[in-house]
N, C-alpha and C. Protein backbone atom coordinates (compact mmCIF):
# COMPACT_ATOMS: atom_id res chain seq x y z
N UNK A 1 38.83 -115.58 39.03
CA UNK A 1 39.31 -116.70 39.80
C UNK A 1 38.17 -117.25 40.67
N UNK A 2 38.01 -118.62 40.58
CA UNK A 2 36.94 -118.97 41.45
C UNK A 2 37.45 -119.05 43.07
N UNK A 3 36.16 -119.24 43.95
CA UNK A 3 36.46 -119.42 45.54
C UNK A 3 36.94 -120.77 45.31
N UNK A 4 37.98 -120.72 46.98
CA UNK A 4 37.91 -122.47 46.96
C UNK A 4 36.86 -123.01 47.93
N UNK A 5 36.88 -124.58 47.86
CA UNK A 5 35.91 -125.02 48.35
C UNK A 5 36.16 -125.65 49.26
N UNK A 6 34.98 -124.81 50.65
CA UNK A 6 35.45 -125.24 51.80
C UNK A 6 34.21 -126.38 52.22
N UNK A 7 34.26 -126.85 53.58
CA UNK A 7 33.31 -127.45 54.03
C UNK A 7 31.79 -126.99 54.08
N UNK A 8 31.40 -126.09 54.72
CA UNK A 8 30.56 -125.23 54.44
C UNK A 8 30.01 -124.91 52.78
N UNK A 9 30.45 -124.58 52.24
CA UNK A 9 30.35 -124.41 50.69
C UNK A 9 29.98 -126.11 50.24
N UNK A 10 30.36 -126.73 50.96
CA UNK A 10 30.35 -127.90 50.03
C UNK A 10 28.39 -128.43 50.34
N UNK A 11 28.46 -128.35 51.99
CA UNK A 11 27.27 -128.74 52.42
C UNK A 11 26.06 -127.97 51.97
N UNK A 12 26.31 -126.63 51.85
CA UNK A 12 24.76 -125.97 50.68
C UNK A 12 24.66 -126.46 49.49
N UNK A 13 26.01 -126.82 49.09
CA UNK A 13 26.24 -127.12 47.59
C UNK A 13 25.37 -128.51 47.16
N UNK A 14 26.24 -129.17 48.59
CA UNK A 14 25.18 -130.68 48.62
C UNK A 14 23.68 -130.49 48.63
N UNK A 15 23.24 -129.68 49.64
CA UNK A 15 21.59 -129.95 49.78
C UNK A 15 21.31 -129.50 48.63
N UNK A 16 21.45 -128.07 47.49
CA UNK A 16 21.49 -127.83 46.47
C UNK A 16 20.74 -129.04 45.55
N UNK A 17 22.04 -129.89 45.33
CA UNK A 17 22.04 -130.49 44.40
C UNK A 17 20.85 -132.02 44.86
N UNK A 18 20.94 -132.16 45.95
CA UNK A 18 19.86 -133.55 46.10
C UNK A 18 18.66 -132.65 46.03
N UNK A 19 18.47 -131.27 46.22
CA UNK A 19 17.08 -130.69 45.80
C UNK A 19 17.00 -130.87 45.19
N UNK A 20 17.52 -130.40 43.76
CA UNK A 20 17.38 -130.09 41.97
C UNK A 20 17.34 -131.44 41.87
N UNK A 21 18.09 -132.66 41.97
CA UNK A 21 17.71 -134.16 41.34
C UNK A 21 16.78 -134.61 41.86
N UNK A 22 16.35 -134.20 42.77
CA UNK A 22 14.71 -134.89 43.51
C UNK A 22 14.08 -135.10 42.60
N UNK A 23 13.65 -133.63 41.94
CA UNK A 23 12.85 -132.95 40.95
C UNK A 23 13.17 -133.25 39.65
N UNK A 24 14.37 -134.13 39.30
CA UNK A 24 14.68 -133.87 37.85
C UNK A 24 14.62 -135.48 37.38
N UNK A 25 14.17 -135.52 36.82
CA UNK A 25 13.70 -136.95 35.78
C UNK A 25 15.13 -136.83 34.55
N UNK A 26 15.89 -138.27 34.89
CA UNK A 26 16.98 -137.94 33.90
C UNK A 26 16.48 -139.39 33.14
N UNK A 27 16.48 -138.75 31.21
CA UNK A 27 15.98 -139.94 30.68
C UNK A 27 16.89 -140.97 30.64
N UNK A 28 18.00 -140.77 30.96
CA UNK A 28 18.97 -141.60 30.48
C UNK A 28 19.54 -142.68 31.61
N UNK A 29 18.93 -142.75 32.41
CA UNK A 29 18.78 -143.36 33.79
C UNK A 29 17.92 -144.22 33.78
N UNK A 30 16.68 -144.22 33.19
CA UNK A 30 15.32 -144.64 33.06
C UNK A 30 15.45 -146.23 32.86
N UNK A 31 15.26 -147.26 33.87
CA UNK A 31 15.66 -148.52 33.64
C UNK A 31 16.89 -149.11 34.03
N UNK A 32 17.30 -148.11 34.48
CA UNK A 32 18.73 -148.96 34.81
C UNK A 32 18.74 -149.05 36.19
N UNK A 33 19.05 -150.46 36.16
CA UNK A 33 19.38 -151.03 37.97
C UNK A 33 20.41 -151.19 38.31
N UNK A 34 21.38 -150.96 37.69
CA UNK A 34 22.73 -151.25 38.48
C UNK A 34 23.13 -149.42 39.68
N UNK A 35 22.95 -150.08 40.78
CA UNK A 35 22.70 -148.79 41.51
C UNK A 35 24.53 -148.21 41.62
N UNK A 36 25.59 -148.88 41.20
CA UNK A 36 26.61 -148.24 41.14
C UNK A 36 26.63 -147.22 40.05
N UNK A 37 26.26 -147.93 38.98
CA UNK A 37 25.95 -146.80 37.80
C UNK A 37 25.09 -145.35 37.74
N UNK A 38 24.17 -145.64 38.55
CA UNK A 38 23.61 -144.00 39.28
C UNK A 38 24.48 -143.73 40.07
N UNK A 39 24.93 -144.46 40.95
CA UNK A 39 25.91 -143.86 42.08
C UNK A 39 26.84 -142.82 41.29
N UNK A 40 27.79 -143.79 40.64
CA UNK A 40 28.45 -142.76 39.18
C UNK A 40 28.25 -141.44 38.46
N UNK A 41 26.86 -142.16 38.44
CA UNK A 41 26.61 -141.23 37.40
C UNK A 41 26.37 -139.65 38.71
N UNK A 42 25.79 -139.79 39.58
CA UNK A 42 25.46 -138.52 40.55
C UNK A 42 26.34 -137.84 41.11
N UNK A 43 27.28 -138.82 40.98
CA UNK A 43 28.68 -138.41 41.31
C UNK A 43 29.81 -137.53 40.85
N UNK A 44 29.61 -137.70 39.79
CA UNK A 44 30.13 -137.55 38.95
C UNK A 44 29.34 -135.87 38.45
N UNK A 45 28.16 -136.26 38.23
CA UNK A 45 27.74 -134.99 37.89
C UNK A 45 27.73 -133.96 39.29
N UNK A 46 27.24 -134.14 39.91
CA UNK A 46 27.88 -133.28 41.22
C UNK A 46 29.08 -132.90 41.25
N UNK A 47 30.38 -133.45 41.14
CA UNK A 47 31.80 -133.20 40.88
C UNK A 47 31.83 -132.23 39.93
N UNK A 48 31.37 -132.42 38.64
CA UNK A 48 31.50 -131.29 37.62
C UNK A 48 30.83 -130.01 37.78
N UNK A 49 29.71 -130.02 38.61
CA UNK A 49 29.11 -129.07 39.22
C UNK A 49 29.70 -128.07 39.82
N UNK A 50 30.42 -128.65 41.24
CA UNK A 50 31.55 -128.47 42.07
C UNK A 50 32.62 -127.81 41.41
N UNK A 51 33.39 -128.36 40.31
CA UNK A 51 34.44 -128.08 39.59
C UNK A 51 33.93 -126.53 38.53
N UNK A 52 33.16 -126.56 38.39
CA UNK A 52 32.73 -125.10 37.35
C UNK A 52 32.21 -124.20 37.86
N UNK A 53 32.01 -123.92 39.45
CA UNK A 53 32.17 -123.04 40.74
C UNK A 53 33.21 -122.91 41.63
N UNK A 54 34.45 -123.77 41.67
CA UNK A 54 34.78 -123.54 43.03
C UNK A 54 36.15 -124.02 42.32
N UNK A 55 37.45 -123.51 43.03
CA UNK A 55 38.74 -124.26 43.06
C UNK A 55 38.80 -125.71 44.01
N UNK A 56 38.51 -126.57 43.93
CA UNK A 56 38.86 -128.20 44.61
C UNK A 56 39.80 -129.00 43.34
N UNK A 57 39.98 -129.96 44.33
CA UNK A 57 40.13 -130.93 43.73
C UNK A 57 39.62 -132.06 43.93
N UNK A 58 39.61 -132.56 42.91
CA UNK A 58 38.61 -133.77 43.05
C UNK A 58 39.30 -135.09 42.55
N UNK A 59 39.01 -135.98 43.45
CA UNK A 59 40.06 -137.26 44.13
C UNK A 59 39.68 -138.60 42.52
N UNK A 60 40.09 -139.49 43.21
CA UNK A 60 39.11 -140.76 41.86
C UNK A 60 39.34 -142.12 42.65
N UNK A 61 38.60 -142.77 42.21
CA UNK A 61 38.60 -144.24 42.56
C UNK A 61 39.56 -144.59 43.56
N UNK A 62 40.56 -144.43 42.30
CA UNK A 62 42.03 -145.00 42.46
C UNK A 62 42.60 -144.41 44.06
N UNK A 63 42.37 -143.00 44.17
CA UNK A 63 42.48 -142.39 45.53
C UNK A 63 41.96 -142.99 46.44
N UNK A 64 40.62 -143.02 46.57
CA UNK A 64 39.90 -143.48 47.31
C UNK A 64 39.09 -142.67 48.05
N UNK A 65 38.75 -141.43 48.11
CA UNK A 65 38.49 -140.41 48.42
C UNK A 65 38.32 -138.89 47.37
N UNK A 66 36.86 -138.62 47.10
CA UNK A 66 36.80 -137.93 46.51
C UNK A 66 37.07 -136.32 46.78
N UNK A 67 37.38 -135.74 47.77
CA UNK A 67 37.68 -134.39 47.81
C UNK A 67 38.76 -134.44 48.87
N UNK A 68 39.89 -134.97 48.40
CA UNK A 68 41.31 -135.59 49.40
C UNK A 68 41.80 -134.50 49.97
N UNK A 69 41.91 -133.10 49.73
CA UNK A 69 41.99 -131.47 50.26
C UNK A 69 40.85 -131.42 51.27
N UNK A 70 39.54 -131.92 51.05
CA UNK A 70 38.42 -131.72 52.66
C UNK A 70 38.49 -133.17 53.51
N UNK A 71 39.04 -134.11 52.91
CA UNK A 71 39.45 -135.54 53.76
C UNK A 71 37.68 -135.91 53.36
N UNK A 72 36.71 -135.72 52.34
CA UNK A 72 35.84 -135.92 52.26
C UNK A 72 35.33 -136.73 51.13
N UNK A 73 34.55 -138.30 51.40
CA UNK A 73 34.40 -138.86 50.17
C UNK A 73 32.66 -139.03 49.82
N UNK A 74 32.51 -139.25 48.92
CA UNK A 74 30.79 -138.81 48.19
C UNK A 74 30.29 -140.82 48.47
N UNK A 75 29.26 -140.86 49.00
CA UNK A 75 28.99 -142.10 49.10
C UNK A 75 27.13 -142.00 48.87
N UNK A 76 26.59 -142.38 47.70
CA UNK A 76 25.22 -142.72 47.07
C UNK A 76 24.62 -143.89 47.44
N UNK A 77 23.56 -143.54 48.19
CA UNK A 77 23.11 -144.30 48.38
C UNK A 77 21.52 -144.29 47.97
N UNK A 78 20.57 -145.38 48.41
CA UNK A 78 19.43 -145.59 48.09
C UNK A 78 18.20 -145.83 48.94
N UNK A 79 16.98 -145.62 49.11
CA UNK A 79 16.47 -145.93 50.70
C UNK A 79 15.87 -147.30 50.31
N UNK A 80 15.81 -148.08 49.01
CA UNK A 80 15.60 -149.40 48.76
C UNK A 80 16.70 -150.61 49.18
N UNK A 81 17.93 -149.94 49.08
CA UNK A 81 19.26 -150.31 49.25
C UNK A 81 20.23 -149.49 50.07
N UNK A 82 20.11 -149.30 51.25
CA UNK A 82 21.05 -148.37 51.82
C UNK A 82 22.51 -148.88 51.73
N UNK A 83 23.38 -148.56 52.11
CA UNK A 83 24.94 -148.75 52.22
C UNK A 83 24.79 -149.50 53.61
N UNK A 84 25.40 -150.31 53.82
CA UNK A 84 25.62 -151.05 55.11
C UNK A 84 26.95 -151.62 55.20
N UNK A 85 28.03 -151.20 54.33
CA UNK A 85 29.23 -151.27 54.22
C UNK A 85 30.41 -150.25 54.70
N UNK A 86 29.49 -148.85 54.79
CA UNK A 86 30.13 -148.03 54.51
C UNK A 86 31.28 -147.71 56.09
N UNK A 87 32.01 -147.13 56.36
CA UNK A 87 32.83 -146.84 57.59
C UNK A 87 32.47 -146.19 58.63
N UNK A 88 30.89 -145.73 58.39
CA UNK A 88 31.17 -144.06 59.25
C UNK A 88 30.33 -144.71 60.40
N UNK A 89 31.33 -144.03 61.74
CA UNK A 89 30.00 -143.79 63.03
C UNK A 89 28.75 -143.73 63.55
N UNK A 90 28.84 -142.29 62.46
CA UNK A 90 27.54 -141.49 62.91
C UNK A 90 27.15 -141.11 61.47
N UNK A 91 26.45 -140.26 61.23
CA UNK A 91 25.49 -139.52 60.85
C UNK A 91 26.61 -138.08 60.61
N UNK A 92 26.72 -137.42 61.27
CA UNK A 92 27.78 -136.58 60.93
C UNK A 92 29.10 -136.34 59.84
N UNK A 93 29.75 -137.88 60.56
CA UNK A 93 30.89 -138.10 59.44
C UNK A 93 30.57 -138.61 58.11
N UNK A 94 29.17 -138.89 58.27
CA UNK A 94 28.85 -138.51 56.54
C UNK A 94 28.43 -137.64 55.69
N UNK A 95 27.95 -137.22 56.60
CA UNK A 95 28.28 -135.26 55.89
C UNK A 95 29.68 -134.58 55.93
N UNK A 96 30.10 -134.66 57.30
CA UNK A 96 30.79 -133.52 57.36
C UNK A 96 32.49 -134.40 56.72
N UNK A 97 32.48 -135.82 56.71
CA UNK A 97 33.52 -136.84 56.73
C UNK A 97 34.57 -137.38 58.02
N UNK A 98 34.87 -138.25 57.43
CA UNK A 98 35.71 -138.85 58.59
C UNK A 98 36.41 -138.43 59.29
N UNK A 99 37.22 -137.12 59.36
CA UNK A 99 37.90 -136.76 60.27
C UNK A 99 37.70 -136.42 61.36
């Protein structure tokens, strides 16, 4: 039976994973500018990541919130294009989320 996934778990999990993609050249990315489509795509692969370690659940679009059990949603961004849309305060509630 896997652990479930708490806050804590999630935030190593996170730095984890923006380590390993720093480093990782994905060919299939290569050229593409539509930055929602990486957004997606990182997203997505992080989620499945998440999902083949840990009991969560994991939210969709349609929700609006991707980990609706931590009140926590995944937001990709870019330092060419940052998010300037997004809801949060601080700095915090985007890690830790809105609540």
């Amino acid at each position: 039976m896997k652990p479930d996934l708490d806050i804590e778990k999630l935030k190593t999990e996170a730095k984890r994973f923006s380590e390993m993609e720093s480093e990782h050249d994905e060919p299939s990315l290569f050229g593409v500018t539509d930055g929602k489509a990486v957004g997606t795509y990182l997203e997505h692969k992080f989620q499945s990541g998440l999902l083949s370690k840990y009991n969560v659940e994991i939210g969709s679009s349609a929700k609006g919130i991707d980990f609706p059990d931590l009140g926590i949603d995944i937001k990709v961004t870019s330092i060419k294009q940052p998010q300037s849309s997004c809801p949060y305060k601080s700095a915090k509630q985007k890690i830790c989320g809105l609540g």
